[in-house]
Protein backbone atom coordinates (compact mmCIF):
# COMPACT_ATOMS: atom_id res chain seq x y z
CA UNK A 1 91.61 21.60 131.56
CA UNK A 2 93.50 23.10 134.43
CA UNK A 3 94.17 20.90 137.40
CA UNK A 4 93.71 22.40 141.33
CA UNK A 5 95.09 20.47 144.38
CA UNK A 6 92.68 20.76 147.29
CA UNK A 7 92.33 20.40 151.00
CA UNK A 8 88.92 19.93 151.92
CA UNK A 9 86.84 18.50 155.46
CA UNK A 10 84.81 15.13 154.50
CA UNK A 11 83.10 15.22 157.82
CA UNK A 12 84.53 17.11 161.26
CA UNK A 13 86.92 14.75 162.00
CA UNK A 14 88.23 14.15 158.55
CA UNK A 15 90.56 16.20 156.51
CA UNK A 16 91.47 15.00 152.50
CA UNK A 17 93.66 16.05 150.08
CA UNK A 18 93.72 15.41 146.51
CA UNK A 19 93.46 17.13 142.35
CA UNK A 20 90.29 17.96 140.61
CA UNK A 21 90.06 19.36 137.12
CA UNK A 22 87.38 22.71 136.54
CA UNK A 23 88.23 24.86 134.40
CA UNK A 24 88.52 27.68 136.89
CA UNK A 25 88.37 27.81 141.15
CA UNK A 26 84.16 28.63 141.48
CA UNK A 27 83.88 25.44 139.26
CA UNK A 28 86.33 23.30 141.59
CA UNK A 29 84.79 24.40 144.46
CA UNK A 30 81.56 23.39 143.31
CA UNK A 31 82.28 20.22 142.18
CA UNK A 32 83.68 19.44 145.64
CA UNK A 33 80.80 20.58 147.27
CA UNK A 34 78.46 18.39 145.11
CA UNK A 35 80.54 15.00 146.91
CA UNK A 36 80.40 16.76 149.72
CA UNK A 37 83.49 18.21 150.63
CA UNK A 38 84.20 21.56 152.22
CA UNK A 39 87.18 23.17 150.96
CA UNK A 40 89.50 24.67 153.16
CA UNK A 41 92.25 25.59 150.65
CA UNK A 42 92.96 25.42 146.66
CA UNK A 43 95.46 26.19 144.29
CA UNK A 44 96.66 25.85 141.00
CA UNK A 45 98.97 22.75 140.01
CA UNK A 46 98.80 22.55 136.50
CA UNK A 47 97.60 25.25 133.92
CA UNK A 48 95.29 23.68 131.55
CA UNK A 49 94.99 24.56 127.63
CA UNK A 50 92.81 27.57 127.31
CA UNK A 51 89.50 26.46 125.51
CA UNK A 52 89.91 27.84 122.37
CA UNK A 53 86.96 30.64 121.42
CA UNK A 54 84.43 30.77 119.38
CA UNK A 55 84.92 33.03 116.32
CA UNK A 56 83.82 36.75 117.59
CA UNK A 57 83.54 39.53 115.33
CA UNK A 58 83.28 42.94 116.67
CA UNK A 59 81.07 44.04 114.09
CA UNK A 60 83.22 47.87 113.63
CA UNK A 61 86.50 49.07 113.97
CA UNK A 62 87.86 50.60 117.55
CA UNK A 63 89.76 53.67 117.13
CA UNK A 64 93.48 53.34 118.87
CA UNK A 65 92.83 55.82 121.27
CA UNK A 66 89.75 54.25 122.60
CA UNK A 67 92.01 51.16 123.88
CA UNK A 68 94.34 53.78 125.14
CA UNK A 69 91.46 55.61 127.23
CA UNK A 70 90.01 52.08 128.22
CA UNK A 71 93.41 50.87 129.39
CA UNK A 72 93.98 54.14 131.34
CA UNK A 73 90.36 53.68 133.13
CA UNK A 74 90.98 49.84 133.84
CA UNK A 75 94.38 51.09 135.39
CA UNK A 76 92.40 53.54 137.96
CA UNK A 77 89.60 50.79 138.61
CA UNK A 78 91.39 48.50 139.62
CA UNK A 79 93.70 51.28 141.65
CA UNK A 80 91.16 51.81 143.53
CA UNK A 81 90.37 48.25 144.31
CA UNK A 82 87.63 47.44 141.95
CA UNK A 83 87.72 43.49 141.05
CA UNK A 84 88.80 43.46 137.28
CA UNK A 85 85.21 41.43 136.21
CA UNK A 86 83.74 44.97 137.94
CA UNK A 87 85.69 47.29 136.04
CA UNK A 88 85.50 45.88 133.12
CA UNK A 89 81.71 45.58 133.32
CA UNK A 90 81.70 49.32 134.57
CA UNK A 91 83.54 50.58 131.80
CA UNK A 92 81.26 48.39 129.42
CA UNK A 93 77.91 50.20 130.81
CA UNK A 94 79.79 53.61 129.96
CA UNK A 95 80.79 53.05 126.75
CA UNK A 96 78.71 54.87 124.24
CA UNK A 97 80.66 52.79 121.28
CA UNK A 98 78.98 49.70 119.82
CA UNK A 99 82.44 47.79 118.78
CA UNK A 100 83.61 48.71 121.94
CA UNK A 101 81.33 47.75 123.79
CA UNK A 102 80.87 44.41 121.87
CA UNK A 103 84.58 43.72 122.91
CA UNK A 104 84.06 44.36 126.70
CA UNK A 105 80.87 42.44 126.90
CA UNK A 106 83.48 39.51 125.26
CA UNK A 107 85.88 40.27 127.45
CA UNK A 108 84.23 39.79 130.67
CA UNK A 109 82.28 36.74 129.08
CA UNK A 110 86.00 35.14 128.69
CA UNK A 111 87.31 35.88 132.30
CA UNK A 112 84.27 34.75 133.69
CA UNK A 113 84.85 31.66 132.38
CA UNK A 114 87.75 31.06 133.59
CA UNK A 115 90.30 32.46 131.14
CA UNK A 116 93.03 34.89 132.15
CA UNK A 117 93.10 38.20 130.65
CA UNK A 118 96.17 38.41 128.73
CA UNK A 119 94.46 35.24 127.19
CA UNK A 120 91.10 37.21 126.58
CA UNK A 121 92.76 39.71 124.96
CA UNK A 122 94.73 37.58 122.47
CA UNK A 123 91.55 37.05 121.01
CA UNK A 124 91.83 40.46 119.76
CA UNK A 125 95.04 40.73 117.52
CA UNK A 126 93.51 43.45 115.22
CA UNK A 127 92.75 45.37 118.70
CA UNK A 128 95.61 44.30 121.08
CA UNK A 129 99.15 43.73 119.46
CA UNK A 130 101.56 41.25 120.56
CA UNK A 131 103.08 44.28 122.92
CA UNK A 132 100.53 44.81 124.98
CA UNK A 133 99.71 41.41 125.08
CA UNK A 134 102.69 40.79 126.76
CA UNK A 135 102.74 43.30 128.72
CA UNK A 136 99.76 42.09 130.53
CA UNK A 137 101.07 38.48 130.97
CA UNK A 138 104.07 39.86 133.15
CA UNK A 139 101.93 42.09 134.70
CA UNK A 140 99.38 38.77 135.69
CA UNK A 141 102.69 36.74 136.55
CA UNK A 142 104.41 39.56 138.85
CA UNK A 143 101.15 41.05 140.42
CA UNK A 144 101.81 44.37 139.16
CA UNK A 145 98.70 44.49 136.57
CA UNK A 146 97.71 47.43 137.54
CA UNK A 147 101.06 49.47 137.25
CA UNK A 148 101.80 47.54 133.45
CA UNK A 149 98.21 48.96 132.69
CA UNK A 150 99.28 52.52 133.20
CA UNK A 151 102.76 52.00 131.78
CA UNK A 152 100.86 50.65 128.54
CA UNK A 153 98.74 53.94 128.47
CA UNK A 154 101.53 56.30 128.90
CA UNK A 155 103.39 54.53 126.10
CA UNK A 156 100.61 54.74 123.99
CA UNK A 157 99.55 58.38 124.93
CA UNK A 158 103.06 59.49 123.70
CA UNK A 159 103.16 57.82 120.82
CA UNK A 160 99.58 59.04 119.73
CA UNK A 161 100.64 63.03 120.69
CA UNK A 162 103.33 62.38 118.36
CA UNK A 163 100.97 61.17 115.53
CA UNK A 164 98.54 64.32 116.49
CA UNK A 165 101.07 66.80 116.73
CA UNK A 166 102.64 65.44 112.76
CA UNK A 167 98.89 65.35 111.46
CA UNK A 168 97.65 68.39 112.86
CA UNK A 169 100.62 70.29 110.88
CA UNK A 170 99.88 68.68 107.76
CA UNK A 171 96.82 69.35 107.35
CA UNK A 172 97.21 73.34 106.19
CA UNK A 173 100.00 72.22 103.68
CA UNK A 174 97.92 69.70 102.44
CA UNK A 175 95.19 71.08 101.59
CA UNK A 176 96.93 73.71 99.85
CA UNK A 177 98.29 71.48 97.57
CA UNK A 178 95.13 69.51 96.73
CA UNK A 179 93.65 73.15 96.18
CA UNK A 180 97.09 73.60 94.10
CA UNK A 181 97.06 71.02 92.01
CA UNK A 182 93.33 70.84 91.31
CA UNK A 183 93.83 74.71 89.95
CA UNK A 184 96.55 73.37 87.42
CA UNK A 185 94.63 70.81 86.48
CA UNK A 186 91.82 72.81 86.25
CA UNK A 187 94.05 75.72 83.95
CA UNK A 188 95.41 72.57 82.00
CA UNK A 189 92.24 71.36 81.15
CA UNK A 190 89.78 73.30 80.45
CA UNK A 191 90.96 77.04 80.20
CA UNK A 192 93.92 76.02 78.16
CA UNK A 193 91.53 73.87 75.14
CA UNK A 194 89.80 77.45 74.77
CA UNK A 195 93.05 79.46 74.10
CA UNK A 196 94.29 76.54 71.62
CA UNK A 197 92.07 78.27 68.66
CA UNK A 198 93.27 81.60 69.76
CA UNK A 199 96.95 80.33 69.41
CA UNK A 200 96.47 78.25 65.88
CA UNK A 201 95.63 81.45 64.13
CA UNK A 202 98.21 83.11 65.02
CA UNK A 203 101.10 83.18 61.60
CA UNK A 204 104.17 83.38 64.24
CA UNK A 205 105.82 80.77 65.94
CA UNK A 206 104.39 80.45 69.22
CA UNK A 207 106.88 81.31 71.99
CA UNK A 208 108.27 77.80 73.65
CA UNK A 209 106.63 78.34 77.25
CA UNK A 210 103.31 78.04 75.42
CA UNK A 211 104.14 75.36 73.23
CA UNK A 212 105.23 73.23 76.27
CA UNK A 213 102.34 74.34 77.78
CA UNK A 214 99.92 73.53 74.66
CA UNK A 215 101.65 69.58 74.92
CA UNK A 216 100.88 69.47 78.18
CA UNK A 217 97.43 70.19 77.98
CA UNK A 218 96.75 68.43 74.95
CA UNK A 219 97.87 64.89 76.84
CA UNK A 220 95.85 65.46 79.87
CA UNK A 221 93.17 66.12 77.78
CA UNK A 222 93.58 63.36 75.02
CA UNK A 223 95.01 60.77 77.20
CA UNK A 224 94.56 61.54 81.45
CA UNK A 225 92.10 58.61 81.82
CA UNK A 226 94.69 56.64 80.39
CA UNK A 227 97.49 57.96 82.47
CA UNK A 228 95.55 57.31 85.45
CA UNK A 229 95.18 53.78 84.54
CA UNK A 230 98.29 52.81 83.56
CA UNK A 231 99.46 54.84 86.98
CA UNK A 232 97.20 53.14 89.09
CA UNK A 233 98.33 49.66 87.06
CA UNK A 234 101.75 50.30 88.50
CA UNK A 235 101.03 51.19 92.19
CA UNK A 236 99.19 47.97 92.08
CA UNK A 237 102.13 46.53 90.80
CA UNK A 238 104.27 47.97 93.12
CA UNK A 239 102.08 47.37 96.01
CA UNK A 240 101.75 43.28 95.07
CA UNK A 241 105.39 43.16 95.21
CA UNK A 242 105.64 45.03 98.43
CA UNK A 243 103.92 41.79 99.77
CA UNK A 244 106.61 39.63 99.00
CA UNK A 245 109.87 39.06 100.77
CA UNK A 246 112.20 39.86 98.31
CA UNK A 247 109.71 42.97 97.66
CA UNK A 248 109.92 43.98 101.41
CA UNK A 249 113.28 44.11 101.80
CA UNK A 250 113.65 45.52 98.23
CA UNK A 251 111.33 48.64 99.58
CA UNK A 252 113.30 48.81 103.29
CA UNK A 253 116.42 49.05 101.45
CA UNK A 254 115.45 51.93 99.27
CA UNK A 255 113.83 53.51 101.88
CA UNK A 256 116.73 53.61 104.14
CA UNK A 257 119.27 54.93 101.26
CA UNK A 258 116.56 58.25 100.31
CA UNK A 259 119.01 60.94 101.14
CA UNK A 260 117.84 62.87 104.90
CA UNK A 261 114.52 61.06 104.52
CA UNK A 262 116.33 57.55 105.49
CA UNK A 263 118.17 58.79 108.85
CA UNK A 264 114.75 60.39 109.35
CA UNK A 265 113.05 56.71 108.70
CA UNK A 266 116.01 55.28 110.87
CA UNK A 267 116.39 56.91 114.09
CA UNK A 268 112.42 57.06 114.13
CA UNK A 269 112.08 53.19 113.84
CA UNK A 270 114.83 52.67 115.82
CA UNK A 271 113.41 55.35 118.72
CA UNK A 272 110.61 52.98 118.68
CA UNK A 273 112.34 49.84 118.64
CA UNK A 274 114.43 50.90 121.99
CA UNK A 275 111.42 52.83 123.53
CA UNK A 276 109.52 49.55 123.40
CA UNK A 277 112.14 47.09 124.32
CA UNK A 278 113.07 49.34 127.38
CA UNK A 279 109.53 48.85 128.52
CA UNK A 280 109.41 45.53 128.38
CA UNK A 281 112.88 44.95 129.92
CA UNK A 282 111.93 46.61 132.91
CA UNK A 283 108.51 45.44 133.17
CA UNK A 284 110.18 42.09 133.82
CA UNK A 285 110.78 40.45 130.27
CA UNK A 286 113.88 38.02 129.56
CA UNK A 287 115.97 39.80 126.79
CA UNK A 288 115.22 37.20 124.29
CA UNK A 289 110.99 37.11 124.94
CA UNK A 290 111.60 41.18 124.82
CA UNK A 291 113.29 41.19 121.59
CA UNK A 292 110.73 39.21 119.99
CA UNK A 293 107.92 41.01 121.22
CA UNK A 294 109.51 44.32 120.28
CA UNK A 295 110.48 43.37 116.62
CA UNK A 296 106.76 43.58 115.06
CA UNK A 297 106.85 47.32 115.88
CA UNK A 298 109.19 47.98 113.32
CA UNK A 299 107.78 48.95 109.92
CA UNK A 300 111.27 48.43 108.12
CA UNK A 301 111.61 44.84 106.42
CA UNK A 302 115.34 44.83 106.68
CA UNK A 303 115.74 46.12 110.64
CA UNK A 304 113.62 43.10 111.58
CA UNK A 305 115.63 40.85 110.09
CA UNK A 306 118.97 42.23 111.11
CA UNK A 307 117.36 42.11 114.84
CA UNK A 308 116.35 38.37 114.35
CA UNK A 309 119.80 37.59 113.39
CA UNK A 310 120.71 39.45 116.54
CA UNK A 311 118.17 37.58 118.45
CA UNK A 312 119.75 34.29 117.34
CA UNK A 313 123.39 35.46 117.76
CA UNK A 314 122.20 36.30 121.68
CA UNK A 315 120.22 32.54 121.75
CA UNK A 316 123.61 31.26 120.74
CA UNK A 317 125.37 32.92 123.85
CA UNK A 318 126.81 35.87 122.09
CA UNK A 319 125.89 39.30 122.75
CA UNK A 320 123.09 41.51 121.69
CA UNK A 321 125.03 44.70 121.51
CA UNK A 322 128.74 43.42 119.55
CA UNK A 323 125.64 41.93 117.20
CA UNK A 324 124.16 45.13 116.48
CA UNK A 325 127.88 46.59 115.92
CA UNK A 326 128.93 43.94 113.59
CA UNK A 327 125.50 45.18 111.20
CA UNK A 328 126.12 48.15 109.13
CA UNK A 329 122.42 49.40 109.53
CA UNK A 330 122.82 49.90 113.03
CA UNK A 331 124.53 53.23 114.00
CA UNK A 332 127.61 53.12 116.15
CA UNK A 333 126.08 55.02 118.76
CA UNK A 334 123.33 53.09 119.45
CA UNK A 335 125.15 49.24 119.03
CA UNK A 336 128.14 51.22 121.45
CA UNK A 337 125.63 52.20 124.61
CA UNK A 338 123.71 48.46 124.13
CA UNK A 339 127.14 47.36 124.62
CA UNK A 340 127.79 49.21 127.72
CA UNK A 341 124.49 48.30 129.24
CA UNK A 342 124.81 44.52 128.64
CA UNK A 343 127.98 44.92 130.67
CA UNK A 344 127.22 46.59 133.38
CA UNK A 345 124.06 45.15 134.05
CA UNK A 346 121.72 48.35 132.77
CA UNK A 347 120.41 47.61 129.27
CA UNK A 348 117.18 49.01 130.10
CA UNK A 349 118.80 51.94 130.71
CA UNK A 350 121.04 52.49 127.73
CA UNK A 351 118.00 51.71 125.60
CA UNK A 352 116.17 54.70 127.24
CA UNK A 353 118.67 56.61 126.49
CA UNK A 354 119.33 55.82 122.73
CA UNK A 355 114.98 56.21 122.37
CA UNK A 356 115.51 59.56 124.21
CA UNK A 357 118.11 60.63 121.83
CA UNK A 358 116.33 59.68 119.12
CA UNK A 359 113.17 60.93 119.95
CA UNK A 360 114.58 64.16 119.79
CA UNK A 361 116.40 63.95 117.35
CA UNK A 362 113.47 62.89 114.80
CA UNK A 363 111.01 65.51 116.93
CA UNK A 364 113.44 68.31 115.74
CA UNK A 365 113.50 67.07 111.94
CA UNK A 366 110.03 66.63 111.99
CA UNK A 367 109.37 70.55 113.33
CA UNK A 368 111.99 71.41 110.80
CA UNK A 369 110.43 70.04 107.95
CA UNK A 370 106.80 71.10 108.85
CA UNK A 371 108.19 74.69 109.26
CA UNK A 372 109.46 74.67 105.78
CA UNK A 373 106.64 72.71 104.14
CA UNK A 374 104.47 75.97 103.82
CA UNK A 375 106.86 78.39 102.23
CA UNK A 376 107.85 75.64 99.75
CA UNK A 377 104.36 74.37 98.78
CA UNK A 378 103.51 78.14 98.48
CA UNK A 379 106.93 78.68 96.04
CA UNK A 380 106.11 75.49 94.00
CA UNK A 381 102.86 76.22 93.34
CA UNK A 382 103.67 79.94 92.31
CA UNK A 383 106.30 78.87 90.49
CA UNK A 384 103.60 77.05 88.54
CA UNK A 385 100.92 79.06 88.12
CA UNK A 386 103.32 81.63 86.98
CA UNK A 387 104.49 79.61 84.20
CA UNK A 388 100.94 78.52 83.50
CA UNK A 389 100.12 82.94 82.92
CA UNK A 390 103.15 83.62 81.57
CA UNK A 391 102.86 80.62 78.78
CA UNK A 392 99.31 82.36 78.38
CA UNK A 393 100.34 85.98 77.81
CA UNK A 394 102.80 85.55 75.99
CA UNK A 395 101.36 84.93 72.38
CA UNK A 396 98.85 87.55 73.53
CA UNK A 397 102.05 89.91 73.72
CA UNK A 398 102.79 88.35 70.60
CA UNK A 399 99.63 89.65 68.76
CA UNK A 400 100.22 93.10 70.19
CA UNK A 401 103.65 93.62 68.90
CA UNK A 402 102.56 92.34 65.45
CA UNK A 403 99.30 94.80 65.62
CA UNK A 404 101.62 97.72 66.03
């Protein structure tokens, strides 16, 4: 339980001084009143261990944006002067979500008590990663909550415009090819099975296209339950071994060799990566408690362990950037301006710069590939469906010629 020293008035002419446990100041200064004491100061001498919470379950999920609109609005409360318990209570009453409103309602049960609200909030992991976690903590130890808050929202607004923006122009090109490929399957199927008797009368060989095409149709027909099975068998496979180490970094390995798709994969996680650990550098983080925060936003198994070995190398006395050179994942661009900024005394800055270049670079390669994913679905599935006619006409051209 945390410990406050006090200075408190016994009787007019009598001051004392001395420690009392509560587990937050309206409970100390309660407790002194009841021996009668009147408390003329108190602070904080020793942080006690948070009691730990009772199991809360928000009873729905809470959409990513939603935190990123509440942490925006808790930013300009408190702005504006409003006591945190206030906003958060205000912000509760105006929420029209249930889980969200479950989670503010257990939030401002938790700081009432006592508890600190980087502390509330790690009751949330599923809500409230380790990042903004953090974030909060050095914002509560530097008195700058209120600036972290809208530091964490911008952050989190730019990363969900990207997200937006990619989804938004997939969704044309993707439903084209469900629309696509349910039309083959659909020609495969069921128009193909009513030609077949057509064809088998026929005394000439049957051009190739339609005996390919014939095959084809005769497996999906005969066996696509089993295909599915045995192909849904093997993602499962696939998917148990993901779980594993050795799976993990199995995956981030081949993921990083796919030709253009793994610089794409790269300099996006690595955007991130930098993006995130400037933040935290300059919100007040030691380099070490920055890099460790900022490794679970990687996706890639293998970049978070090269970074932990860089982590150690730096807890060892050696230097983060000649670490990231000596890796051969890392490129020499990035590893070359971390360098720079350890010595001059700027990381943050050389980190903004490597997520700025980045950024753009995987913003330009993701326009670039949305801007040709159209024309190519469009030639793939022509390319396709023509086969799919031609297969069909041909024996019908067949029949002609021999009629003549």
């Amino acid at each position: 339980m945390p410990i406050y020293k006090y200075r408190a008035k016994k009787d007019p002419q009598h001051t004392v001084e001395g420690e009392i446990d509560a587990l937050n100041e309206n409970e100390a200064v309660e407790k002194l009143s009841q021996i009668g004491y009147l408390p003329i100061s108190l602070h904080l001498v020793k942080e006690g261990l948070t009691p730990k919470p009772a199991p809360f379950r928000l009873l729905g999920k809470i959409k990513p944006r939603q935190i990123t609109v509440f942490t925006r609005q808790l930013a300009s409360l408190l702005k504006a002067g409003v006591p945190i318990l206030t906003s958060i209570n205000i912000l509760k009453e105006q929420s029209e979500s249930i889980p969200l409103n479950n989670l503010l309602k257990r939030l401002h049960d938790r700081l009432n008590e006592g508890a600190t609200f980087s502390a509330s909030l790690e009751e949330f992991p599923q809500v409230f990663p380790s990042l903004y976690v953090a974030m909060i903590r050095s914002g509560e130890d530097s008195g700058t909550l209120t600036e972290v808050l809208l530091k964490i929202a911008d952050y989190r607004t730019k990363q969900e415009e990207i997200l937006q923006r990619l989804r938004t122009a997939l969704v044309y090109p993707l439903l084209m090819a469900v629309v696509g490929i349910a039309t083959i399957i659909f020609m495969l199927t069921f128009v193909m099975p009513r030609l077949m008797s057509i064809f088998a009368n026929l005394q000439e060989e049957l051009p190739l296209p339609t005996k390919l095409l014939l095959w084809v149709s005769k497996t999906l027909k005969d066996w696509g339950l089993w295909l599915i099975i045995i192909l849904g068998m093997i993602i499962l496979m696939l998917r148990r071994q993901a779980m594993t180490e050795s799976g993990r970094l199995s995956l981030a390995r081949w993921q990083l060799r796919i030709p253009i798709l793994g610089g794409f994969i790269l300099k996006n996680e690595l955007a991130r990566f930098s993006r995130t650990l400037e933040l935290l550098l300059k919100n007040g983080l030691s380099i070490l408690k920055a890099i460790e925060v900022a490794i679970p936003v990687l996706r890639n198994a293998l970049l978070k362990q090269e970074l932990l070995k860089s982590s150690k190398d730096l807890q060892q006395g050696g230097s983060f950037g000649r670490s990231l050179k000596n890796s051969a994942l890392f490129p020499s661009f990035m590893s070359n301006l971390v360098l720079v900024g350890e010595e001059s005394g700027a990381l943050a800055d050389s980190l903004a710069e490597v997520a700025q270049a980045y950024e753009g670079d995987t913003e330009e390669t993701i326009r670039i590939f949305l801007s040709l994913l159209e024309p190519l679905l469009i030639l793939g599935m022509g390319l396709i469906v023509g086969f799919i006619v031609i297969a069909m006409l041909l024996p019908i051209f067949q029949i002609n010629v021999m009629a003549r």
